[in-house]
N, C-alpha and C. Protein backbone atom coordinates (compact mmCIF):
# COMPACT_ATOMS: atom_id res chain seq x y z
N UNK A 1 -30.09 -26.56 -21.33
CA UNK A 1 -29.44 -25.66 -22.29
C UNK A 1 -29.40 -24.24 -21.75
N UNK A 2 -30.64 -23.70 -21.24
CA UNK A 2 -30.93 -22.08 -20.89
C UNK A 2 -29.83 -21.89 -19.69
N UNK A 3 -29.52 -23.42 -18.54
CA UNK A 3 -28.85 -23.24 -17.39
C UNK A 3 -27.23 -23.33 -17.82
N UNK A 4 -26.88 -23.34 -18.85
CA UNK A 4 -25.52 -23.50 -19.59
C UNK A 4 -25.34 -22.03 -19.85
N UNK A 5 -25.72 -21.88 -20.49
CA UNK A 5 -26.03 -20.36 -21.04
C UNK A 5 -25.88 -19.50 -20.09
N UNK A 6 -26.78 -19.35 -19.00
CA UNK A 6 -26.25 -19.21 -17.52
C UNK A 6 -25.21 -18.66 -17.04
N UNK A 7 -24.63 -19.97 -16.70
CA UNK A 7 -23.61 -20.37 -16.21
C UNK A 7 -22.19 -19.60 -16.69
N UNK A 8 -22.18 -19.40 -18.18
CA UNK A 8 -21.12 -19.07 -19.26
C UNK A 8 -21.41 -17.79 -19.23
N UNK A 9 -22.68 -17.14 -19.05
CA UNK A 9 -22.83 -15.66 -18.98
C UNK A 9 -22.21 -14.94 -17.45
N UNK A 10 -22.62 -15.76 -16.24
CA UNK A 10 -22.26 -15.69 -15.28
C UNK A 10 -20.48 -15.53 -14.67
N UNK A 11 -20.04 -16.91 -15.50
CA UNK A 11 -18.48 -16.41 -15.74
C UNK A 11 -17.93 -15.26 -16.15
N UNK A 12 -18.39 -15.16 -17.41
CA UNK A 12 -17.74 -13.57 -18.67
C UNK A 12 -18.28 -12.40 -17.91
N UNK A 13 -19.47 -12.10 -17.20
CA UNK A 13 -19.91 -11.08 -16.15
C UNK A 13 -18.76 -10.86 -14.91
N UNK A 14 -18.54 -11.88 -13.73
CA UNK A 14 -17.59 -11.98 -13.26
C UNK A 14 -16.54 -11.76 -13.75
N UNK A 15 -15.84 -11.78 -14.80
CA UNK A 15 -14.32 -11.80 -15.38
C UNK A 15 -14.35 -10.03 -16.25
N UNK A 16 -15.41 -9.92 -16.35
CA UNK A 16 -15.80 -8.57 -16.46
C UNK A 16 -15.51 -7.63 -15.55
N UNK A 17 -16.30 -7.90 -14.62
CA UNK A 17 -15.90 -7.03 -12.93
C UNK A 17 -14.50 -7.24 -12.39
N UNK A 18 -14.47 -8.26 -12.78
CA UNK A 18 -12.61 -8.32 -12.00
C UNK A 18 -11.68 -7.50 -13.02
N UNK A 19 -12.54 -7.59 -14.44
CA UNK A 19 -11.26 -6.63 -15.31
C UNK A 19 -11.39 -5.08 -14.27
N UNK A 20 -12.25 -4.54 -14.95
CA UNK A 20 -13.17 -3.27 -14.09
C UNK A 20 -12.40 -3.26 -13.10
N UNK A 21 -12.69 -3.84 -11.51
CA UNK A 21 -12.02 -3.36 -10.77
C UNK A 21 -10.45 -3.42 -10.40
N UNK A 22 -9.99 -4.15 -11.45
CA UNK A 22 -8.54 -4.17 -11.57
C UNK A 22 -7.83 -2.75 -11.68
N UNK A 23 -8.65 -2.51 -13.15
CA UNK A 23 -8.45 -1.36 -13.85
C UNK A 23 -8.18 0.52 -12.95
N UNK A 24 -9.60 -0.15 -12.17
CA UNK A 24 -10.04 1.14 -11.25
C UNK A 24 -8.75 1.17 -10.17
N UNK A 25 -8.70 -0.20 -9.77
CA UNK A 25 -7.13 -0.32 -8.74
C UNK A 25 -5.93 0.64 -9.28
N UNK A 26 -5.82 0.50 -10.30
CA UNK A 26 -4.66 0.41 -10.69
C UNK A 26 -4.60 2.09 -11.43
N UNK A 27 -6.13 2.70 -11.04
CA UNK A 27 -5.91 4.18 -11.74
C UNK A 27 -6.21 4.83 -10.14
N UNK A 28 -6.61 4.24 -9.54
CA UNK A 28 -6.41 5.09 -7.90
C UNK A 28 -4.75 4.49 -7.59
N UNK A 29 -3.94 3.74 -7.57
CA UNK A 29 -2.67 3.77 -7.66
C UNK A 29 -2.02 5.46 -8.21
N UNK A 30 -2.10 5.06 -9.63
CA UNK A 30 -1.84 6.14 -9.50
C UNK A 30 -1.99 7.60 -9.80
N UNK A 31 -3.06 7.88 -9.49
CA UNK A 31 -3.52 8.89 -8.36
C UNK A 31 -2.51 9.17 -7.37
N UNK A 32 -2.72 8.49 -6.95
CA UNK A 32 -2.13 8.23 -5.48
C UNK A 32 -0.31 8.63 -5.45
N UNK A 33 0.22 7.41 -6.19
CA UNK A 33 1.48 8.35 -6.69
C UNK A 33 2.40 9.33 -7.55
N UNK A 34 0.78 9.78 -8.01
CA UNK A 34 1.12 11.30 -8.49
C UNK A 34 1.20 12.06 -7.50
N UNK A 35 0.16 11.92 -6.39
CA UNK A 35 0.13 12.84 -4.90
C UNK A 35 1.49 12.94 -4.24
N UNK A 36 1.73 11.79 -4.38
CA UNK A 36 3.16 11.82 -3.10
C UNK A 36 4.19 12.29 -4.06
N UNK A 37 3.95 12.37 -5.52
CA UNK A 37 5.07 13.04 -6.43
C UNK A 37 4.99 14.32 -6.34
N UNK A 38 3.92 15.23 -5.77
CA UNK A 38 4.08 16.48 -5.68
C UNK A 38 4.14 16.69 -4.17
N UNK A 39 3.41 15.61 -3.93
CA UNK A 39 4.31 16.37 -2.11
C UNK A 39 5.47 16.48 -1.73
N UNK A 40 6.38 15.55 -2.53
CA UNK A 40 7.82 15.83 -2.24
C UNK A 40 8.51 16.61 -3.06
């Protein structure tokens, strides 16, 4: 039972971090093409 529990916490943790660093991707994006919007 405790190794189920586990397991299911272990997933939603992982799917956690992948939200997270999606998120972070996608706000250094843009960053990024705000920069090249004022460099040109």
């Amino acid at each position: 039972m405790l190794s189920m529990n586990l397991i299911n916490w272990s997933d939603e943790w992982r799917l956690l971090l992948e939200t997270i660093k999606r998120q972070d991707f996608e706000h250094v994006l843009e960053k990024s093409n705000r920069q090249d919007l004022l460099l040109t």
